[in-house]
N, C-alpha and C. Protein backbone atom coordinates (compact mmCIF):
# COMPACT_ATOMS: atom_id res chain seq x y z
N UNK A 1 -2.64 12.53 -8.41
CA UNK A 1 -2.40 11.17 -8.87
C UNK A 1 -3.61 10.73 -9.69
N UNK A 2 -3.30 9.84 -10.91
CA UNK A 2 -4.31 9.65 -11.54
C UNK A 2 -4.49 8.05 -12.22
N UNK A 3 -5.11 8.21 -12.96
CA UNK A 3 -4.89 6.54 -14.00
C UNK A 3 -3.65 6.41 -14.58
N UNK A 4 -2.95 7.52 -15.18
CA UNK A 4 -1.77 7.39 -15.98
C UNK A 4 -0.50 7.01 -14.91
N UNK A 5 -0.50 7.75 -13.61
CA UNK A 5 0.20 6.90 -12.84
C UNK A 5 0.26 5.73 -11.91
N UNK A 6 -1.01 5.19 -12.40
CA UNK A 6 -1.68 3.92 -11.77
C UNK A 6 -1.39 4.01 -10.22
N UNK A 7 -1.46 5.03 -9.97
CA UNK A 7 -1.69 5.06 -8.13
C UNK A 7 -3.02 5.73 -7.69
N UNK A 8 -3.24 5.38 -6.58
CA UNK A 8 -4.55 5.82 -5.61
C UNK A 8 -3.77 6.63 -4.90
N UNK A 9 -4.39 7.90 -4.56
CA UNK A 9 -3.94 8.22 -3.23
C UNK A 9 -5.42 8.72 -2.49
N UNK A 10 -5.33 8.68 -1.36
CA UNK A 10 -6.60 8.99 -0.28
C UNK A 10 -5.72 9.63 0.72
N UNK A 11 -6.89 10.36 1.37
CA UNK A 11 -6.62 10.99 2.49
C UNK A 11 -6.81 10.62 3.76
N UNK A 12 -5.83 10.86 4.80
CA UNK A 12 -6.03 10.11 6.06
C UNK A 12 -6.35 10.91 6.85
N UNK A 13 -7.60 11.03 8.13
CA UNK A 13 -7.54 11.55 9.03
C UNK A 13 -6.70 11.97 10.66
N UNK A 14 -5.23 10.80 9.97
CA UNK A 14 -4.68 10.61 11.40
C UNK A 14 -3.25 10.77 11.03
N UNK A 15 -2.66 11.00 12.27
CA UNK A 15 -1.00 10.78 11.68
C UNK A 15 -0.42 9.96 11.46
N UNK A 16 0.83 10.31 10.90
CA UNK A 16 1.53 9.11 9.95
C UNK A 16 1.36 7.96 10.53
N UNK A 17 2.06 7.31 12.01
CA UNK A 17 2.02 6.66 13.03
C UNK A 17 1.03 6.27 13.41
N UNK A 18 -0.23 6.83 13.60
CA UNK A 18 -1.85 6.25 13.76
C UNK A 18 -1.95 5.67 12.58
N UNK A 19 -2.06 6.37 11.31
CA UNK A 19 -2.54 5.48 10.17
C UNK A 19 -1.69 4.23 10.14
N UNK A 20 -0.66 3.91 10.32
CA UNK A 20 0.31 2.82 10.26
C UNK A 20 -0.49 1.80 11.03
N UNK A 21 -0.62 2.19 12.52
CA UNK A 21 -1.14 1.38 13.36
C UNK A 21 -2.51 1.01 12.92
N UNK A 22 -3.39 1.83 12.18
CA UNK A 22 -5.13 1.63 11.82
C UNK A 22 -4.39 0.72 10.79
N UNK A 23 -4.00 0.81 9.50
CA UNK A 23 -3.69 -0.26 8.92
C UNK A 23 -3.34 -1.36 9.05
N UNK A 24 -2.39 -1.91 9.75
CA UNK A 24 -2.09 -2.77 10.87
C UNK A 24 -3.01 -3.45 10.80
N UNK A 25 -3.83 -2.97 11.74
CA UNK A 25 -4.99 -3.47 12.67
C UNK A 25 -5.93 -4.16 11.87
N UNK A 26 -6.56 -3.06 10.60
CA UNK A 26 -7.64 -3.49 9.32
C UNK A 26 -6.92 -4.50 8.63
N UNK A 27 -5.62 -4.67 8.39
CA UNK A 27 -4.84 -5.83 7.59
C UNK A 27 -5.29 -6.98 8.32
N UNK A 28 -4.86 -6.95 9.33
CA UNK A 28 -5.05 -7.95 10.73
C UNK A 28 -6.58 -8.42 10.34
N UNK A 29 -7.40 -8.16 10.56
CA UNK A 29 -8.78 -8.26 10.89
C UNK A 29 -9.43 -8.84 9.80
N UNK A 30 -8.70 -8.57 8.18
CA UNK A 30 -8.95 -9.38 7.01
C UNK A 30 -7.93 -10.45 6.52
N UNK A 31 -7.26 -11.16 7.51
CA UNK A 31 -6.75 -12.10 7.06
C UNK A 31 -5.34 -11.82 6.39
N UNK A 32 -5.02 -10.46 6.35
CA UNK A 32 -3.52 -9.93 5.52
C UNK A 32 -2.44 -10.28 6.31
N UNK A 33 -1.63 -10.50 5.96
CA UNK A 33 0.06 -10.44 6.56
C UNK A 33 0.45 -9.09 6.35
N UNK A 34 1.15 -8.69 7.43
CA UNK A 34 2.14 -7.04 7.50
C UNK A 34 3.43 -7.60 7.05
N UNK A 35 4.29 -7.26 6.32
CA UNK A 35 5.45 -8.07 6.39
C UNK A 35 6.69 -7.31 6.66
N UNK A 36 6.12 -6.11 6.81
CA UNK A 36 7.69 -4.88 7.18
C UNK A 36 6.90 -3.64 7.20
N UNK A 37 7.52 -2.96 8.44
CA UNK A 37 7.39 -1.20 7.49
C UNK A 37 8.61 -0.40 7.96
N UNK A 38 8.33 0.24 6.54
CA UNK A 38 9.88 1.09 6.31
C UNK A 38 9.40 2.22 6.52
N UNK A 39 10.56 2.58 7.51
CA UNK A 39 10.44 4.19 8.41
C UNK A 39 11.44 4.96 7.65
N UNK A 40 11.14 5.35 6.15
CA UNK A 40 12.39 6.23 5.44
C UNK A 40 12.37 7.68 5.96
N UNK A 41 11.54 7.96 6.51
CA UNK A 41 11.66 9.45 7.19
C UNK A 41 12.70 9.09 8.51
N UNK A 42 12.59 8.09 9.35
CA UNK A 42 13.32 7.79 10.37
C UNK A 42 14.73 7.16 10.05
N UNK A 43 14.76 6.42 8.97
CA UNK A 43 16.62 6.06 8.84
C UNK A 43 16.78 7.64 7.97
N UNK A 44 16.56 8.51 7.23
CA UNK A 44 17.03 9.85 6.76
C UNK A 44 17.39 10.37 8.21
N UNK A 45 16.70 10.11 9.23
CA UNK A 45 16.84 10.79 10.44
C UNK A 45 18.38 10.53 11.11
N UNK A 46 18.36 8.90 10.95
CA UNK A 46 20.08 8.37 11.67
C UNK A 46 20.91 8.79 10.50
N UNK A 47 21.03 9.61 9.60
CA UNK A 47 22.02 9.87 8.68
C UNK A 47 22.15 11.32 8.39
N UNK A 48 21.81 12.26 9.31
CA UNK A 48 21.44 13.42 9.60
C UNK A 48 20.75 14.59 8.15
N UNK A 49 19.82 13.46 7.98
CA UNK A 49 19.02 14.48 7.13
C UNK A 49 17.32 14.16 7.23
N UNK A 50 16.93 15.41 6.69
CA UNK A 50 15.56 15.84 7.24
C UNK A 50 14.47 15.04 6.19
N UNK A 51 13.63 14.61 6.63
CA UNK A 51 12.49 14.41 5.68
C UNK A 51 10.96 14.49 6.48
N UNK A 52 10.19 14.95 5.60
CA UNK A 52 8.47 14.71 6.10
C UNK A 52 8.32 13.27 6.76
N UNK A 53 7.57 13.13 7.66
CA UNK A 53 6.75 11.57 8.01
C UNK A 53 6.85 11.24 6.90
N UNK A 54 7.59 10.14 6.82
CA UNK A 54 7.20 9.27 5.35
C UNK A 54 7.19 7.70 5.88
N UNK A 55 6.54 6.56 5.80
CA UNK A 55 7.08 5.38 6.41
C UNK A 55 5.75 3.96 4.88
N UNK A 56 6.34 2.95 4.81
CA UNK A 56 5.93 2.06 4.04
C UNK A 56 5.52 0.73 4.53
N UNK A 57 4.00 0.69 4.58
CA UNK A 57 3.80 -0.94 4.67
C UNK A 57 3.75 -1.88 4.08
N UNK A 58 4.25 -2.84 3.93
CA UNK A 58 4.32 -3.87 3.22
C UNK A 58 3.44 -5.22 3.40
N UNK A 59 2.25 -5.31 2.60
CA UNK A 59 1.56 -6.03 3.17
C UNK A 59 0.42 -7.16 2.29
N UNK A 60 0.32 -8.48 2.51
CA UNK A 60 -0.82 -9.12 1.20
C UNK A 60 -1.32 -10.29 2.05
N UNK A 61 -0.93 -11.68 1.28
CA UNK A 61 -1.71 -13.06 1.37
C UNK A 61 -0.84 -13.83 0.38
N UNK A 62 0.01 -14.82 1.01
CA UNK A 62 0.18 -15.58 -0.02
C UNK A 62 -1.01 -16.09 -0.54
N UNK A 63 -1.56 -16.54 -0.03
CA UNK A 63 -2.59 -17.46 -0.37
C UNK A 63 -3.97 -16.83 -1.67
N UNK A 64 -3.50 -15.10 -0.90
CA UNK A 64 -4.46 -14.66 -2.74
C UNK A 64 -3.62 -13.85 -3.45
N UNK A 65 -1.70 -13.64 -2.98
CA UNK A 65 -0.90 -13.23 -4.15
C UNK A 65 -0.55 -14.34 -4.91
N UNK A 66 -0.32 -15.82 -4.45
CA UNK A 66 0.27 -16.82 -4.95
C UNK A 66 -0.25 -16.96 -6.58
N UNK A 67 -1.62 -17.21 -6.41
CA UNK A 67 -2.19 -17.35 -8.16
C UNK A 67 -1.81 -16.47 -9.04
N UNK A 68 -1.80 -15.18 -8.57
CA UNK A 68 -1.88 -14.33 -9.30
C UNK A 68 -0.49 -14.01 -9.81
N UNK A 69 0.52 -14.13 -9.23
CA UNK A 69 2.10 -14.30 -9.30
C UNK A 69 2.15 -15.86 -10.28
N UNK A 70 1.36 -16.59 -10.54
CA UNK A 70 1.61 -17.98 -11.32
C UNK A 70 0.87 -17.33 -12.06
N UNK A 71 -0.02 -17.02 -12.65
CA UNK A 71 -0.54 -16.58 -13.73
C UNK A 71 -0.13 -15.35 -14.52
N UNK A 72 0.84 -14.64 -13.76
CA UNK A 72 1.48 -13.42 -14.10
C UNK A 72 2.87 -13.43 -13.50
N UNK A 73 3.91 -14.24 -13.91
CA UNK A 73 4.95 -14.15 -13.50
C UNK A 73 5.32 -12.60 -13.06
N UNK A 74 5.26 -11.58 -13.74
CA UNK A 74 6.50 -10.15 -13.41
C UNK A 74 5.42 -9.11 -12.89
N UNK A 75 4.19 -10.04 -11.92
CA UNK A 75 3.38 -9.22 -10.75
C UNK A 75 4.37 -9.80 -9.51
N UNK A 76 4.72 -10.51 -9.39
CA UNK A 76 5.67 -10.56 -8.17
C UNK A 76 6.76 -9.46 -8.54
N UNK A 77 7.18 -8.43 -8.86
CA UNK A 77 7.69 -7.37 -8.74
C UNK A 77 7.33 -6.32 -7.59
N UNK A 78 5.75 -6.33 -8.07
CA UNK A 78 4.71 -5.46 -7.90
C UNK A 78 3.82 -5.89 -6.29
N UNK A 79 4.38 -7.51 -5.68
CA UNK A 79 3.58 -7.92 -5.25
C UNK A 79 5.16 -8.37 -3.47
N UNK A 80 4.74 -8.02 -2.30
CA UNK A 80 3.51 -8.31 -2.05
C UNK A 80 2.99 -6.37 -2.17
N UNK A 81 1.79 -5.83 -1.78
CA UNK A 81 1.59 -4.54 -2.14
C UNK A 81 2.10 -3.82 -0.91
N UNK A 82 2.03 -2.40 -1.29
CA UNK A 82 2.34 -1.44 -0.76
C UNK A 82 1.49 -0.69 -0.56
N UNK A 83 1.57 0.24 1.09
CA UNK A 83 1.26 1.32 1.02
C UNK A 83 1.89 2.22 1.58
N UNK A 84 2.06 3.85 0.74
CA UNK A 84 2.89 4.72 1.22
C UNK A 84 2.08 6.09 2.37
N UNK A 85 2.57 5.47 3.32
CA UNK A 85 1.52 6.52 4.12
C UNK A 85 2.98 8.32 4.76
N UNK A 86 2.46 9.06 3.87
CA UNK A 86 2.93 10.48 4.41
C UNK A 86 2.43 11.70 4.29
N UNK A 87 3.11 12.38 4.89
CA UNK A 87 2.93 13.96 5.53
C UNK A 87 3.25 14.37 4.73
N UNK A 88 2.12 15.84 3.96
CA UNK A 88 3.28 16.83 3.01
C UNK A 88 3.23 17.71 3.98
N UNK A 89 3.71 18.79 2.90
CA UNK A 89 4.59 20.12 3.78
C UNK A 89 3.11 20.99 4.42
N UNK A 90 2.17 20.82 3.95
CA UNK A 90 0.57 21.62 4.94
C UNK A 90 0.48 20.54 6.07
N UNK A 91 1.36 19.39 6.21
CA UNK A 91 0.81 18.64 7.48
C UNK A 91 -0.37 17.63 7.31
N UNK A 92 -0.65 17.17 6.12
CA UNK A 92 -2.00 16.36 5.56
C UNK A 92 -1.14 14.85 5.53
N UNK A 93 -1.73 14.10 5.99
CA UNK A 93 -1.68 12.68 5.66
C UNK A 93 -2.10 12.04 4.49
N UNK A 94 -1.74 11.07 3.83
CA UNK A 94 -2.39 10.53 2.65
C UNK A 94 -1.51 9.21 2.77
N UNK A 95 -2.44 8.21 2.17
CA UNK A 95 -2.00 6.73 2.07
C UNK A 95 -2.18 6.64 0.21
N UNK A 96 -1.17 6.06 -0.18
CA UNK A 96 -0.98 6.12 -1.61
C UNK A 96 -0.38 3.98 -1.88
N UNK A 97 -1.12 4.28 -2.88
CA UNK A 97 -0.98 2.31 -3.05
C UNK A 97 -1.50 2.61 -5.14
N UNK A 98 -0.74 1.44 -5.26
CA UNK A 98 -0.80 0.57 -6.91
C UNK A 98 -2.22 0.56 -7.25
N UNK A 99 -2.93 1.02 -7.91
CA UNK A 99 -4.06 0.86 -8.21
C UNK A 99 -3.79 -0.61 -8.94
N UNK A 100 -5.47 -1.57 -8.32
CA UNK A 100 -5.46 -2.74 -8.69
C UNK A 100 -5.65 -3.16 -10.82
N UNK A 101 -5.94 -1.89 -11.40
CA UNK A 101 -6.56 -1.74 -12.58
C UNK A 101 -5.48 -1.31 -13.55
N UNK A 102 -4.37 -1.10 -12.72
CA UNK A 102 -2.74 -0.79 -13.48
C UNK A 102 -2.12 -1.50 -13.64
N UNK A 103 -2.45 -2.31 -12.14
CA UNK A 103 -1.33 -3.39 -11.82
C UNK A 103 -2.04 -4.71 -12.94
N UNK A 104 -3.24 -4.79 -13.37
CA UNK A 104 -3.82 -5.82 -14.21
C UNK A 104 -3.31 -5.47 -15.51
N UNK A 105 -3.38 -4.53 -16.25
CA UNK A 105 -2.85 -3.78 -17.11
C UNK A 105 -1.67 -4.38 -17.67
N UNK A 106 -0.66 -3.58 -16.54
CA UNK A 106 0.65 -3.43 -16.53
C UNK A 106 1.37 -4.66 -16.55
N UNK A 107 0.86 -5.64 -16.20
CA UNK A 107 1.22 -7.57 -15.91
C UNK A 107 0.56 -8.28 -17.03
N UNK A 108 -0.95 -7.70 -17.30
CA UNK A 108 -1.73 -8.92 -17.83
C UNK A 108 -2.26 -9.98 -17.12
N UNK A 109 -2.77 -9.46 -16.28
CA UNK A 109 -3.75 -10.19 -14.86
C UNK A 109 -4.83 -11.00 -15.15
N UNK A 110 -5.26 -11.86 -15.39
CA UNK A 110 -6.36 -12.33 -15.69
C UNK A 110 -7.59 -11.92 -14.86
N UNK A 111 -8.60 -11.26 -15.41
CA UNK A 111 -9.59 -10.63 -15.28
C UNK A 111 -10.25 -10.90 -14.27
N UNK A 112 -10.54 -12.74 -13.55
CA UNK A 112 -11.00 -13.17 -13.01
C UNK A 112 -9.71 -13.38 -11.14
N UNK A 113 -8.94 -12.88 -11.33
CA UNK A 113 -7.68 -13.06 -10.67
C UNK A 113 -7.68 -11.92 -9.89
N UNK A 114 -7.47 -10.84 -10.54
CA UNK A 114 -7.03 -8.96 -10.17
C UNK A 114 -8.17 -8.87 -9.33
N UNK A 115 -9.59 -9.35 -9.12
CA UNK A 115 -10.07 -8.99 -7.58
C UNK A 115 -9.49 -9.62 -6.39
N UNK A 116 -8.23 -10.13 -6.67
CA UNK A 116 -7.72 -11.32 -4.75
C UNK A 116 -7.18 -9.04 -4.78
N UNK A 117 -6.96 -8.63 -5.50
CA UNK A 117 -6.06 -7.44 -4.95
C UNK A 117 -7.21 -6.09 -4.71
N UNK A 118 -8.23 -6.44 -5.36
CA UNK A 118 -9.26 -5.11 -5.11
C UNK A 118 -9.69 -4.75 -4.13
N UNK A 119 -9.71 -5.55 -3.24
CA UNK A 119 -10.01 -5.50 -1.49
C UNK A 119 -9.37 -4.44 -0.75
N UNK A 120 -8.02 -4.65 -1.14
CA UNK A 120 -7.05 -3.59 -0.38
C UNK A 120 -7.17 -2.37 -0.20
N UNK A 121 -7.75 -1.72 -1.41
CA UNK A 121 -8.05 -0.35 -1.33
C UNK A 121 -9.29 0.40 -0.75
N UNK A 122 -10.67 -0.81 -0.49
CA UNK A 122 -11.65 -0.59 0.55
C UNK A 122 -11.41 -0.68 1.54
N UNK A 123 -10.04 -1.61 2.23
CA UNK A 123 -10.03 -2.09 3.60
C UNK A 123 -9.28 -0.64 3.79
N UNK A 124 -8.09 0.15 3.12
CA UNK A 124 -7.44 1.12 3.18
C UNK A 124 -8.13 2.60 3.51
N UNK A 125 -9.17 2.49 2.62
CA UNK A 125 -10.10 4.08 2.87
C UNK A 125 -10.95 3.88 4.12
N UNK A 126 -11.33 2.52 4.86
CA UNK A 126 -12.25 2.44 5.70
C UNK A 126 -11.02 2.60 6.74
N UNK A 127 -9.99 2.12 6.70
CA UNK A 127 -9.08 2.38 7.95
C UNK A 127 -9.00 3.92 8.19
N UNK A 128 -8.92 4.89 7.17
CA UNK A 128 -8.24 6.59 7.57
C UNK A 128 -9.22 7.03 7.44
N UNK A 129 -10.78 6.61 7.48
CA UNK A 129 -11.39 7.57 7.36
C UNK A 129 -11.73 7.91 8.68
């Protein structure tokens, strides 16, 4: 993953299910809202087909997506953020999220705005490491 696909990915020391829960927890502890997570490895499961750990958190702040969604109407697409935490086929964990420098880009973020989202990805590497 690189700049051209404006994603981060990092590596997690824990499984799918731990990292979920460490995220959680680090969201928690900075003031974030969790607002769902999607277990797509587990509904593939009730429909009898196979997939890697795969599961999605959904997670921000109104209070530091709100501006940034008024100053950039078609970042609420993009917003609230994501992270994709899964297993490949060697059994490695990785948490994968929107790089904040794409998502400014890609919207037209005002310069002074796109750090309410830069946080996420320090609070993210300090959780799996």
């Amino acid at each position: 993953m690189g700049k051209e696909s404006g994603l981060v990915q990092v590596a997690s020391h824990y499984s799918v299910d731990e990292t979920i829960k460490r995220l959680q927890s680090a969201f928690a502890e900075k003031g974030l809202q969790v607002f769902a997570v999607i277990d797509h490895s587990g509904e593939a499961e009730k429909v009898g087909l196979k997939m890697r750990p795969t599961k999605v958190l959904i997670f921000g702040s109104p209070k530091g997506g709100t501006p940034l969604m008024v100053a950039a109407p078609s970042l609420a697409i993009d917003l609230p953020l994501k992270a994709l935490v899964a297993e490949d086929v060697a059994g490695k964990v990785s948490v994968t999220y929107n790089d904040p420098a794409y998502l400014k880009e890609r919207h037209g973020v005002p310069e002074d705005l796109i750090k309410n989202l830069a946080g996420a990805g320090v609070v993210i590497g300090k959780a799996v490491e």
